[in-house]
C-alpha atoms as a PDB file:
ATOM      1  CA  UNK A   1     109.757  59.947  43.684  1.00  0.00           C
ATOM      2  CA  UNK A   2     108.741  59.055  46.984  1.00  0.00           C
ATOM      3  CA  UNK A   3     112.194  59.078  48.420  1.00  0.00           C
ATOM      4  CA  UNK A   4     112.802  62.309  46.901  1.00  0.00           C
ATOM      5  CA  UNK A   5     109.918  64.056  48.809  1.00  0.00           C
ATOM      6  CA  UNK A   6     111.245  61.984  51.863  1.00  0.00           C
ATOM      7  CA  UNK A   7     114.652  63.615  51.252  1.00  0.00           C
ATOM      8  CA  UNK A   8     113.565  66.738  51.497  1.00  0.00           C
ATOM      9  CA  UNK A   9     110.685  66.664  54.514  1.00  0.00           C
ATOM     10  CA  UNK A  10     113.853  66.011  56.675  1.00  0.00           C
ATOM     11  CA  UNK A  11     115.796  68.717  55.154  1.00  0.00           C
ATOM     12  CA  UNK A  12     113.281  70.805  56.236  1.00  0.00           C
ATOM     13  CA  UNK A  13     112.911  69.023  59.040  1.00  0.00           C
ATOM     14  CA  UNK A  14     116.571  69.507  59.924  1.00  0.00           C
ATOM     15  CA  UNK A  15     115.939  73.446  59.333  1.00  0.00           C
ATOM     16  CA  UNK A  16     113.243  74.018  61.345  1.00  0.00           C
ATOM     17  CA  UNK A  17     114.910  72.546  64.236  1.00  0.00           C
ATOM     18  CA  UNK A  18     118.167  74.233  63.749  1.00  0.00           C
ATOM     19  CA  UNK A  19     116.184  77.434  63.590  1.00  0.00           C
ATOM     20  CA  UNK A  20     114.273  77.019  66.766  1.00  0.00           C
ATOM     21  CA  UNK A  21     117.708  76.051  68.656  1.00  0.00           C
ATOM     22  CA  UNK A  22     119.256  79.010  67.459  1.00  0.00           C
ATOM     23  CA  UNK A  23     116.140  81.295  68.630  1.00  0.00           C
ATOM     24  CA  UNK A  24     116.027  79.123  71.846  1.00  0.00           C
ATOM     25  CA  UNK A  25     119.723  79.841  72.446  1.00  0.00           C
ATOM     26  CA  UNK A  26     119.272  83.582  71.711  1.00  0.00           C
ATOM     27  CA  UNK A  27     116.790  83.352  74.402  1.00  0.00           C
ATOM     28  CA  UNK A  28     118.347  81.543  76.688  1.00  0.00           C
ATOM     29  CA  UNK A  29     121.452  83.799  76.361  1.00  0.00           C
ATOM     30  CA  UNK A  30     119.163  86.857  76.826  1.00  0.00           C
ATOM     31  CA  UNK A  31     115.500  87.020  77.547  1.00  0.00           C
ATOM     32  CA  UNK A  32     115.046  83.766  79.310  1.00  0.00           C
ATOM     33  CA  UNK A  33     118.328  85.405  81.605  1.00  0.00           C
ATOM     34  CA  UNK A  34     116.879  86.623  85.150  1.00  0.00           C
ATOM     35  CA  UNK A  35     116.196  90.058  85.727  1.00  0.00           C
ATOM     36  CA  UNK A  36     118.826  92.303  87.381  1.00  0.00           C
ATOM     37  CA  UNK A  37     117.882  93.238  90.781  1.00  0.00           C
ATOM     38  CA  UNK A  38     116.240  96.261  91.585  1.00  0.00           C
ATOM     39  CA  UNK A  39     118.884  98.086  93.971  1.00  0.00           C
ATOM     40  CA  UNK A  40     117.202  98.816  98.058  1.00  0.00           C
ATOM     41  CA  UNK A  41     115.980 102.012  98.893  1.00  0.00           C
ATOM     42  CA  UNK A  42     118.116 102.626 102.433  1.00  0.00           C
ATOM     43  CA  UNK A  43     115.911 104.946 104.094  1.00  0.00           C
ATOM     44  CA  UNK A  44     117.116 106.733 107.183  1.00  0.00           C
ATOM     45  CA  UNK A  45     114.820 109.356 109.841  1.00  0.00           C
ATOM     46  CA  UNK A  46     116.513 111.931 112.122  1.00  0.00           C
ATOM     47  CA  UNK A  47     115.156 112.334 115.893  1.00  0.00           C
ATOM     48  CA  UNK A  48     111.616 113.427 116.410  1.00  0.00           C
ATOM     49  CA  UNK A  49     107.937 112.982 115.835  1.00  0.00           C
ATOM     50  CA  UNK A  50     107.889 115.371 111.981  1.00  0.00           C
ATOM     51  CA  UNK A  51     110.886 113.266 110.661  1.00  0.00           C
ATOM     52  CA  UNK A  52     109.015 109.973 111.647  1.00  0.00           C
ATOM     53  CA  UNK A  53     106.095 110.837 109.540  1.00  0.00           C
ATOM     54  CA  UNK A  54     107.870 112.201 106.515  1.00  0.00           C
ATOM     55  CA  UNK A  55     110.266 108.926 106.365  1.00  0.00           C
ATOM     56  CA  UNK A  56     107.232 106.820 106.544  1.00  0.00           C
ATOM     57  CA  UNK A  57     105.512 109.255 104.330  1.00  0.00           C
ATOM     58  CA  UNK A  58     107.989 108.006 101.475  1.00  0.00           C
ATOM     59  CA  UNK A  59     108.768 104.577 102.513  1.00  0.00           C
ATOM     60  CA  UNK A  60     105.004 103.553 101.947  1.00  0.00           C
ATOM     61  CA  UNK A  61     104.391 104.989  98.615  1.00  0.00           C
ATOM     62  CA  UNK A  62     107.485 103.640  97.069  1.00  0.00           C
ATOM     63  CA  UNK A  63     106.361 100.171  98.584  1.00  0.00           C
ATOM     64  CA  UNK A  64     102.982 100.619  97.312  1.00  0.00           C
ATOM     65  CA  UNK A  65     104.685 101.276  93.587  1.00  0.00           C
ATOM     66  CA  UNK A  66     106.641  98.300  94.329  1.00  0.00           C
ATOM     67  CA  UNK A  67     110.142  99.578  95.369  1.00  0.00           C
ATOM     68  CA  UNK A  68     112.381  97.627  97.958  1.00  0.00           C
ATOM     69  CA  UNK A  69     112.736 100.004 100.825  1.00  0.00           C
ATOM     70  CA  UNK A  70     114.398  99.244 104.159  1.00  0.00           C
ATOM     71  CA  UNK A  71     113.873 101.638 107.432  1.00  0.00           C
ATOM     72  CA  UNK A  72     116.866 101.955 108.935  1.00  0.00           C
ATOM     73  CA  UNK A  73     114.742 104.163 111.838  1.00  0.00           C
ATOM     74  CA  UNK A  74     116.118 107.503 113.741  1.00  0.00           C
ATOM     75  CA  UNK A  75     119.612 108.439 113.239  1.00  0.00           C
ATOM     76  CA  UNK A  76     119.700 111.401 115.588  1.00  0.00           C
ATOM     77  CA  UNK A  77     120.791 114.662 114.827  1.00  0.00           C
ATOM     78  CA  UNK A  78     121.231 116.139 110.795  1.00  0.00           C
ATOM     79  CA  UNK A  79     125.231 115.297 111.498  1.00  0.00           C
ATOM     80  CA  UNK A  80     124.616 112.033 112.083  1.00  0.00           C
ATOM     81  CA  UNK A  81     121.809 111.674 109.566  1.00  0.00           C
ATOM     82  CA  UNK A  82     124.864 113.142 107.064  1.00  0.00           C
ATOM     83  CA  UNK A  83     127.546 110.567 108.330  1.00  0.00           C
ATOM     84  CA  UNK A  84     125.206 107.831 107.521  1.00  0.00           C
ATOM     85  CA  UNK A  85     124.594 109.384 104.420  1.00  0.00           C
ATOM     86  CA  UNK A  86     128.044 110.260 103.104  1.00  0.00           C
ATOM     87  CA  UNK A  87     129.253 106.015 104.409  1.00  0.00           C
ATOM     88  CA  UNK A  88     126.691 104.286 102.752  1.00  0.00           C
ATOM     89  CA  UNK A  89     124.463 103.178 105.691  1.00  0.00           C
ATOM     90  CA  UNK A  90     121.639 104.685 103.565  1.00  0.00           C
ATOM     91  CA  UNK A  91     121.123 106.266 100.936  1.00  0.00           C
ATOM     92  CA  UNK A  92     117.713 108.337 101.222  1.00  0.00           C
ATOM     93  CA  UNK A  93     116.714 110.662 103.801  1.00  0.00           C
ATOM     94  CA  UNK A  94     114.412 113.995 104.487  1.00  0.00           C
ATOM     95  CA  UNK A  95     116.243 117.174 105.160  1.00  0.00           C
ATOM     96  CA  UNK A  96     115.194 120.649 105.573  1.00  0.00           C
ATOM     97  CA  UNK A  97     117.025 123.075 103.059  1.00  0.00           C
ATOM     98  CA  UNK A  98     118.697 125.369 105.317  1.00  0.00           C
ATOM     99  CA  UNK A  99     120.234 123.015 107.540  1.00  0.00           C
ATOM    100  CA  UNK A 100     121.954 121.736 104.580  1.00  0.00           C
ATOM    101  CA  UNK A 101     123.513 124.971 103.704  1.00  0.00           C
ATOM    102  CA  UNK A 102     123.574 126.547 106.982  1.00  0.00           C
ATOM    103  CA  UNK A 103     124.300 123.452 108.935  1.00  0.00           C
ATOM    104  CA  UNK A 104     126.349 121.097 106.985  1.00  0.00           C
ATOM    105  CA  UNK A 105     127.710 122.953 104.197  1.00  0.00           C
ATOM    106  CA  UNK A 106     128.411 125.942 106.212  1.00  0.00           C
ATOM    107  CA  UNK A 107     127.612 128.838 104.042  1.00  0.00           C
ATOM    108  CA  UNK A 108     125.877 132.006 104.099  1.00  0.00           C
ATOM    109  CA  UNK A 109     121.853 132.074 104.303  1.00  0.00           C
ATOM    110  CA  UNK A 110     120.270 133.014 101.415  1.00  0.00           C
ATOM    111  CA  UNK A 111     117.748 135.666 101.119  1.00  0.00           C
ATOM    112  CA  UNK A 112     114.925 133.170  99.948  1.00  0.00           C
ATOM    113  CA  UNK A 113     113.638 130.070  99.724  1.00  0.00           C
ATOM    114  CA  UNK A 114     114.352 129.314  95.936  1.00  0.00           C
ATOM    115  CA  UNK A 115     117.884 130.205  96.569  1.00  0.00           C
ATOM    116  CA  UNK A 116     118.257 128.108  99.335  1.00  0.00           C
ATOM    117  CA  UNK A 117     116.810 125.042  97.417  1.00  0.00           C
ATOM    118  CA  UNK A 118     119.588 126.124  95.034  1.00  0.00           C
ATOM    119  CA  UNK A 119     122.168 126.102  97.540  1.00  0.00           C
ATOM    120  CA  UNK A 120     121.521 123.439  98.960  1.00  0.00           C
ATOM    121  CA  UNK A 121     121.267 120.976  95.605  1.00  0.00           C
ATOM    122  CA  UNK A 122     124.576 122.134  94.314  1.00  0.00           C
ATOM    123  CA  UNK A 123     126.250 120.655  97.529  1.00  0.00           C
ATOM    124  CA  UNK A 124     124.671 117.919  97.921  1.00  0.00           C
ATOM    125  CA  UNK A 125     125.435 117.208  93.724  1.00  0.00           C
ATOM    126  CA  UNK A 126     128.873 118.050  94.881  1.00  0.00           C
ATOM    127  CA  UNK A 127     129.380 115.303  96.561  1.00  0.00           C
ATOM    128  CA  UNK A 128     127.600 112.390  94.950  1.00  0.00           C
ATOM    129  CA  UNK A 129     124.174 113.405  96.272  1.00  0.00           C
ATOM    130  CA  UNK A 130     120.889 115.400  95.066  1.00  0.00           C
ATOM    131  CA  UNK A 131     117.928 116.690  96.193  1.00  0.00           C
ATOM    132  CA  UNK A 132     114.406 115.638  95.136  1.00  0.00           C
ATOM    133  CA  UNK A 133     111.376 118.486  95.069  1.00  0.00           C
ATOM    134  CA  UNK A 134     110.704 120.331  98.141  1.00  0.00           C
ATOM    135  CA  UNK A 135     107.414 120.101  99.924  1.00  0.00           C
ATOM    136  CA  UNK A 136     105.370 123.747  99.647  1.00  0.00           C
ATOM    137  CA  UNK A 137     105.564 123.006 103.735  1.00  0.00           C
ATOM    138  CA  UNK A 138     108.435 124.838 105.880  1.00  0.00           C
ATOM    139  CA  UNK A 139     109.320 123.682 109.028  1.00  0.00           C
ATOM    140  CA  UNK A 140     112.039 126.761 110.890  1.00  0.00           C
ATOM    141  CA  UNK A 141     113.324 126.347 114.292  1.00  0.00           C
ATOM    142  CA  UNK A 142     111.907 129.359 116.789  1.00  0.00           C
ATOM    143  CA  UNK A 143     112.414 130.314 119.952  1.00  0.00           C
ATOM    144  CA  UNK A 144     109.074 129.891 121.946  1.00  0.00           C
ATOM    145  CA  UNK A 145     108.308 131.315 125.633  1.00  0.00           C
ATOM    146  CA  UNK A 146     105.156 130.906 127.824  1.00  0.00           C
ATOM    147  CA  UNK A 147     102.988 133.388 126.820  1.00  0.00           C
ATOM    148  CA  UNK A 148     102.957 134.913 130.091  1.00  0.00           C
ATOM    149  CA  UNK A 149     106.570 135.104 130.343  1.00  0.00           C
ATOM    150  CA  UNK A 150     106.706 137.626 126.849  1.00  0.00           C
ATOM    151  CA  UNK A 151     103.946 139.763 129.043  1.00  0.00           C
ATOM    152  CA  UNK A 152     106.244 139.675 131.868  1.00  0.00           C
ATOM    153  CA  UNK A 153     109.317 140.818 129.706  1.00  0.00           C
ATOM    154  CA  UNK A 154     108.283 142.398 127.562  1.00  0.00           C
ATOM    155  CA  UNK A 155     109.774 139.741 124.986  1.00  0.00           C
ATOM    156  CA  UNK A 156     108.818 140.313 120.837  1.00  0.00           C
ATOM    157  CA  UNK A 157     111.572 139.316 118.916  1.00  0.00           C
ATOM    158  CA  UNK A 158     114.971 137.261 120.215  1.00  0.00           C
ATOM    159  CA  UNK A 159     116.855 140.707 121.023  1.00  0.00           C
ATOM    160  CA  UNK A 160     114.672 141.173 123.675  1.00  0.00           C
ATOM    161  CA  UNK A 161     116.416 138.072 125.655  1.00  0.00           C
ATOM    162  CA  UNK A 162     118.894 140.350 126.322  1.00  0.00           C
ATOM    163  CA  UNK A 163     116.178 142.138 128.708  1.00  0.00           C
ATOM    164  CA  UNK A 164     115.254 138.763 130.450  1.00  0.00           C
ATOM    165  CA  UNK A 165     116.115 139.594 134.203  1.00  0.00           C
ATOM    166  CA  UNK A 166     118.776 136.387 135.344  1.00  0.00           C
ATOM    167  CA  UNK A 167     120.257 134.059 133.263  1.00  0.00           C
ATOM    168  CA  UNK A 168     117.670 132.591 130.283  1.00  0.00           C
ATOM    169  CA  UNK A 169     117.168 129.072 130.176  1.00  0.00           C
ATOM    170  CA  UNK A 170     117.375 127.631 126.858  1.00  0.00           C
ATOM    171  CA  UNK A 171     116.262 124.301 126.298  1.00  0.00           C
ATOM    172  CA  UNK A 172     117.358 122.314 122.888  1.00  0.00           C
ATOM    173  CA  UNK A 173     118.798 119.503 121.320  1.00  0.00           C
ATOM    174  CA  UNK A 174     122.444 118.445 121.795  1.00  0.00           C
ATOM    175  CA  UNK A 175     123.516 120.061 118.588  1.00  0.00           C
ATOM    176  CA  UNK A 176     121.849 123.287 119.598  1.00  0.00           C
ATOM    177  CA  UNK A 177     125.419 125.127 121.238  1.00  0.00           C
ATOM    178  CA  UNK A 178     127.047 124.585 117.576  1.00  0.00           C
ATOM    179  CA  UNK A 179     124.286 125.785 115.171  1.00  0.00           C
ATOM    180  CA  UNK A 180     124.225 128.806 113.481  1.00  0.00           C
ATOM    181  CA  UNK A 181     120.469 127.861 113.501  1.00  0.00           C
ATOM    182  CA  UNK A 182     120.601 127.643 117.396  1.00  0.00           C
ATOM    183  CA  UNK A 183     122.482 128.386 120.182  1.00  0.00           C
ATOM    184  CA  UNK A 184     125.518 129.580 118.102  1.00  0.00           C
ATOM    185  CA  UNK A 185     123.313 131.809 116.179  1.00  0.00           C
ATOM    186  CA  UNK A 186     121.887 133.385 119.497  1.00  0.00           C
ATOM    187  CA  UNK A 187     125.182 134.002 121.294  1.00  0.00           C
ATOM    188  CA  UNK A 188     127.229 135.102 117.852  1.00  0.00           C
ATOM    189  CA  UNK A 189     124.686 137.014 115.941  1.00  0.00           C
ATOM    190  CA  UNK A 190     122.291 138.246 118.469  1.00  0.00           C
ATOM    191  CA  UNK A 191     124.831 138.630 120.698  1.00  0.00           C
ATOM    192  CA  UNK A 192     122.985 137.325 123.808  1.00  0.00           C
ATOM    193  CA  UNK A 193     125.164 136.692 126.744  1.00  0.00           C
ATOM    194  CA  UNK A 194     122.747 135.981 129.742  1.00  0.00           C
ATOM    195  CA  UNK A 195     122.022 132.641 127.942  1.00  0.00           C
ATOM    196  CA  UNK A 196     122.294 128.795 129.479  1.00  0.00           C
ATOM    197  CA  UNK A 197     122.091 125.750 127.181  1.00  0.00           C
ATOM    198  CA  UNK A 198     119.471 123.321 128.512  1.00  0.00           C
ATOM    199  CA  UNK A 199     120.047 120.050 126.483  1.00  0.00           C
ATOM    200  CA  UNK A 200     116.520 117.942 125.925  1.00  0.00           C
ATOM    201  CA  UNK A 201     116.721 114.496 126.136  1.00  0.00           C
ATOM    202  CA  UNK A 202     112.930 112.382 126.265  1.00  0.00           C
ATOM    203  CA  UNK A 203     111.134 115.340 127.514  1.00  0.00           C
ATOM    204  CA  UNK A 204     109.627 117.920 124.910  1.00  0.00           C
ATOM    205  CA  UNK A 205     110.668 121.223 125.128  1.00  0.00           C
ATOM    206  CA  UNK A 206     107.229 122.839 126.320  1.00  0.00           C
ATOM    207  CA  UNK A 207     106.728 120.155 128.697  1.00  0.00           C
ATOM    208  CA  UNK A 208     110.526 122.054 130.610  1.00  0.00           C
ATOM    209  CA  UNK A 209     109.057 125.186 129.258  1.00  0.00           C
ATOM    210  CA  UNK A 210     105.408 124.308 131.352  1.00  0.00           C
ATOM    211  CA  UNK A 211     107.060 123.423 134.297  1.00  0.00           C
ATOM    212  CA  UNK A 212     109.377 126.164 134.533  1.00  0.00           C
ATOM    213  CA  UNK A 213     112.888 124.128 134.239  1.00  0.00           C
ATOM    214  CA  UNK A 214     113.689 126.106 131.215  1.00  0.00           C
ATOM    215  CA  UNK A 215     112.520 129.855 130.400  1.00  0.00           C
ATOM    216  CA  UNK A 216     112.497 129.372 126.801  1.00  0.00           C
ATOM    217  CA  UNK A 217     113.518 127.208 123.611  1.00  0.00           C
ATOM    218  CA  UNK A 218     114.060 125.466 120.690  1.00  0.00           C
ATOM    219  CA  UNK A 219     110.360 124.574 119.008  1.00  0.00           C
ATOM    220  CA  UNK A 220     109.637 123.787 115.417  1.00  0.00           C
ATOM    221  CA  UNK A 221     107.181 125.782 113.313  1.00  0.00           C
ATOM    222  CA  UNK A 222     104.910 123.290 112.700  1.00  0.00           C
ATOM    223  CA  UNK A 223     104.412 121.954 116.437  1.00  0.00           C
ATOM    224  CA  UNK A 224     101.064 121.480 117.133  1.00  0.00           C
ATOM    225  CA  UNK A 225     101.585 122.808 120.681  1.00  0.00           C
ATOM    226  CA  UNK A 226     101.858 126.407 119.174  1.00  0.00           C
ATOM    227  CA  UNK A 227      98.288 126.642 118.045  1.00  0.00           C
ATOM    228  CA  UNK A 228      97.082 126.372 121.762  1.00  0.00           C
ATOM    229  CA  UNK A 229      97.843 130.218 122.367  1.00  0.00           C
ATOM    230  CA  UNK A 230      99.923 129.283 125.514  1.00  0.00           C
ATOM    231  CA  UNK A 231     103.190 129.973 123.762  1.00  0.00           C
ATOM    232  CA  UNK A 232     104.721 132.850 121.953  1.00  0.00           C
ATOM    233  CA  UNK A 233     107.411 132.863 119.474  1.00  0.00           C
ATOM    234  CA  UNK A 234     109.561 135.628 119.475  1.00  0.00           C
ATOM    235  CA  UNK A 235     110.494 137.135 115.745  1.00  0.00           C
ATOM    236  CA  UNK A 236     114.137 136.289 114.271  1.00  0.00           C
ATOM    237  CA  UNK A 237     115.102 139.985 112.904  1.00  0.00           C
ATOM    238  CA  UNK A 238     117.989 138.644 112.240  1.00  0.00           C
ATOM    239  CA  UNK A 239     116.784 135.232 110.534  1.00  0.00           C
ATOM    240  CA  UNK A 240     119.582 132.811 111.335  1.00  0.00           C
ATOM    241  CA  UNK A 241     116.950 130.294 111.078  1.00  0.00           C
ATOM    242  CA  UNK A 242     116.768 130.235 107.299  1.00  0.00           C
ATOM    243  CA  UNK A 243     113.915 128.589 105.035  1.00  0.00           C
ATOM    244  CA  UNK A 244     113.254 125.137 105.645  1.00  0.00           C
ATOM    245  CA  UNK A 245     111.633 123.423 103.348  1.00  0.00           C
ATOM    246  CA  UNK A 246     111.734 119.374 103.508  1.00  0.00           C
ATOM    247  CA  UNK A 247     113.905 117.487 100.273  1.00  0.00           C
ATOM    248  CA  UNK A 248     114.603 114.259 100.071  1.00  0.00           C
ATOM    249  CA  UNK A 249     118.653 113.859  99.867  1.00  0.00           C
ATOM    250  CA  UNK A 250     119.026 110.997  97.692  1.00  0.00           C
ATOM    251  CA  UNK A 251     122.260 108.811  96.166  1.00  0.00           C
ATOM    252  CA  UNK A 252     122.769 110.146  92.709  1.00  0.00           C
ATOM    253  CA  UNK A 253     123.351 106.590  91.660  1.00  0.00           C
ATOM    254  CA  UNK A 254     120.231 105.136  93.030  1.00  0.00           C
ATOM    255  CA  UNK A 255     118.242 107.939  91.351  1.00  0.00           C
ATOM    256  CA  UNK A 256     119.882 106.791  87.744  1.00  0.00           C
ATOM    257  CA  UNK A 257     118.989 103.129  88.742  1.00  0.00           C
ATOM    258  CA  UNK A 258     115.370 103.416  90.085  1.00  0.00           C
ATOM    259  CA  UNK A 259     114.711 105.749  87.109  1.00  0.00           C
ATOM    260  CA  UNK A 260     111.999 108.350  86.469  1.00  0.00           C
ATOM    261  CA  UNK A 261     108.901 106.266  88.216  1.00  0.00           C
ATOM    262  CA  UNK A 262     111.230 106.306  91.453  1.00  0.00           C
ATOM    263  CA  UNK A 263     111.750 110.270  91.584  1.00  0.00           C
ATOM    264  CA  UNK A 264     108.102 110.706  90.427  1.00  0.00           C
ATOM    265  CA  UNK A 265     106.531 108.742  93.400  1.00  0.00           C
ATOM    266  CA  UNK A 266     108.339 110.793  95.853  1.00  0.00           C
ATOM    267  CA  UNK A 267     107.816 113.872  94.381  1.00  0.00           C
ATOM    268  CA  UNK A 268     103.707 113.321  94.184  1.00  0.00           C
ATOM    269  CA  UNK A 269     104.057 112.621  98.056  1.00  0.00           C
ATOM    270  CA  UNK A 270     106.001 116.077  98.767  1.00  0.00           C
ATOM    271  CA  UNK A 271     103.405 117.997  96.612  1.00  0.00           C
ATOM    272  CA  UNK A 272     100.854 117.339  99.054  1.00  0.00           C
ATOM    273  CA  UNK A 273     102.502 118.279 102.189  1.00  0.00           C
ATOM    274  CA  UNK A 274     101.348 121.415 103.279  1.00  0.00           C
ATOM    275  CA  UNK A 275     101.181 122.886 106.695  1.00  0.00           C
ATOM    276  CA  UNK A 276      98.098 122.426 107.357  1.00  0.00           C
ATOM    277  CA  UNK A 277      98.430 118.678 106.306  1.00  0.00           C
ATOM    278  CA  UNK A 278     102.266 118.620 108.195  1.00  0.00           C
ATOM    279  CA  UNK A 279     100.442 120.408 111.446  1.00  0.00           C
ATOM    280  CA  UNK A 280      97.461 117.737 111.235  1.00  0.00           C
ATOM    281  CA  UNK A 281      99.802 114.518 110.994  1.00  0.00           C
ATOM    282  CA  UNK A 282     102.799 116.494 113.748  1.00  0.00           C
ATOM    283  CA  UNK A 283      99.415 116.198 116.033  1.00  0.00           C
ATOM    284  CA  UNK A 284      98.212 112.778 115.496  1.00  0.00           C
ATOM    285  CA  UNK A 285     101.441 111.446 116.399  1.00  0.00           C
ATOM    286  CA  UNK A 286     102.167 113.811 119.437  1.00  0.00           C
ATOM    287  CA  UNK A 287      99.360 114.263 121.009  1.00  0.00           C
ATOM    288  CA  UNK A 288      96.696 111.890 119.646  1.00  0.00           C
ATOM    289  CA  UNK A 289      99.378 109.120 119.832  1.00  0.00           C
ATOM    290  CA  UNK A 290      99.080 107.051 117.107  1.00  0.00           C
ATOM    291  CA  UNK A 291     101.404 105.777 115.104  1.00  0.00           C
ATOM    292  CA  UNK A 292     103.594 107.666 112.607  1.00  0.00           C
ATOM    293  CA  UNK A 293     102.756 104.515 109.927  1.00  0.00           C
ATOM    294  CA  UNK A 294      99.057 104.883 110.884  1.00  0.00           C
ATOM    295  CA  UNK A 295      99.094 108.093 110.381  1.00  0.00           C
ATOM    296  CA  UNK A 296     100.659 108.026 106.743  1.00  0.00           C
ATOM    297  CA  UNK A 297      98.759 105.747 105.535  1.00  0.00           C
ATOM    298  CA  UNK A 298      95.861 107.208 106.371  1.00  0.00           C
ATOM    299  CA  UNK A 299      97.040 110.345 104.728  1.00  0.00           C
ATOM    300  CA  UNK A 300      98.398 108.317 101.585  1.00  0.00           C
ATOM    301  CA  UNK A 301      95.030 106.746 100.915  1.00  0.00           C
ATOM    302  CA  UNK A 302      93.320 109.597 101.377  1.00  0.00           C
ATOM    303  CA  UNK A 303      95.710 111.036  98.550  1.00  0.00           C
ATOM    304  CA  UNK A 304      95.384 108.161  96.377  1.00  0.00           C
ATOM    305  CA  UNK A 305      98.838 107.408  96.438  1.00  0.00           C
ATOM    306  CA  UNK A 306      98.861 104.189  98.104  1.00  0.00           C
END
């Protein structure tokens, strides 16, 4: 009798410990297996003081919800920002809508904002690419002149160029000659032939406007410097700058991979950029000169999303 209950303890014995090798294998063969990594975040800028802020904008709230991001800093102009884009260099950046369709996709404006966010999603999808929300900011190129020198001219709105006495300075970026949204759009559409191209390089364009190097040119809406009354911008009747409002442009692929927490973290940091808020930060980093990460955190924490 004993041997018979002895008999069967190690049968069950014997069971037991089959059974926890097979769940121990199952485990090992799945569970216990390492996590796949979570694919980088390749976040690119282009060229000036608004772009700076916005990349660092979205770099530290993704970090703060635990994404991998890596800067990969200024790229220049939208072109180049593209080229990095479209070879793999990165594979986020911020763009304004109507430079994608008027500037790299080479279409028609639209007549308003909504279709340009349109417009510009179904060519970036087009080629592999999409477009987060856009930020209820704008941010439109303009063509800005001292104050004094509209009273002079008599300047209102970019046709009046044409009555500018000598040849007009125009100061821009590089890129400026071969935009629609520039200096292709002034000398095409507006017809303006007593125009120069001044290209920037480190100097701002109101600091050539201020000391009288160039007459006029190529400032953002959102500039700070506009608020001080000592500039004018002169109306686009014709409105070859578009609407610009600021999407991330984003790898299709990386959006499947990070899922729905990754698109939802940057589109709680676009809600919140207004003008107001896009002015205030443009400033801080201008003119105050701190630091575009200084000044995003600042603004993230006081959003509660970092």
């Amino acid at each position: 009798m004993i041997r018979k209950h002895t008999r069967r303890a190690a049968k069950a014995a014997f069971c037991v410990s089959f059974g926890v090798a097979i769940v121990l294998g199952g485990l090992t063969a799945g569970a216990l297996s390492a996590p796949k990594a979570q694919p980088t975040i390749k976040l690119g800028s282009k060229n000036f003081t608004e772009e700076y802020v916005l990349a660092e904008l979205y770099k530290q709230a993704l970090q703060a919800k635990g994404f991998k991001v890596e800067s990969k800093g200024s790229l220049g102009s939208s072109e180049l920002a593209d080229t990095a884009l479209t070879s793999g260099k990165i594979n986020m950046y911020p763009e304004y809508t109507g430079v994608i369709v008027l500037d790299l996709a080479h279409k028609a404006s639209p007549k308003t904002a909504d279709a340009t966010f349109r417009a510009a999603k179904a060519f970036e999808q087009s080629r592999g690419f999409t477009v987060l929300n856009r930020t209820p900011f704008f941010d439109t190129d303009s063509v800005a002149v001292l104050t004094s020198t509209a009273a002079k001219y008599g300047l209102h709105t970019i046709s009046d160029i044409a009555k500018f006495k000598g040849t007009f300075r125009y100061a821009g970026y590089p890129e400026c000659p071969i935009r629609i949204t520039c200096g292709l759009g002034l000398t095409k559409i507006y017809g303006l032939k007593n125009i120069s191209f001044l290209t920037i390089g480190t100097i701002p364009v109101t600091t050539l406007i201020d000391q009288h190097k160039a007459d006029g040119g190529d400032i953002f809406s959102t500039q700070p410097e506009l608020a001080s009354g000592k500039y004018a911008v002169l109306t686009d009747t014709k409105h070859i700058f578009g609407f610009q409002n600021v999407v991330p442009v984003v790898s299709k692929q990386l959006v499947t991979q990070l899922g729905p927490k990754f698109s939802s973290t940057v589109n709680a940091v676009s809600a919140k950029l207004t003008v107001q808020a896009m002015i205030a930060m443009n400033k801080a980093v201008a003119i105050d000169k701190k630091s575009p990460a200084a000044v995003a955190s600042a603004f993230l924490k006081a959003n509660g999303l970092k």
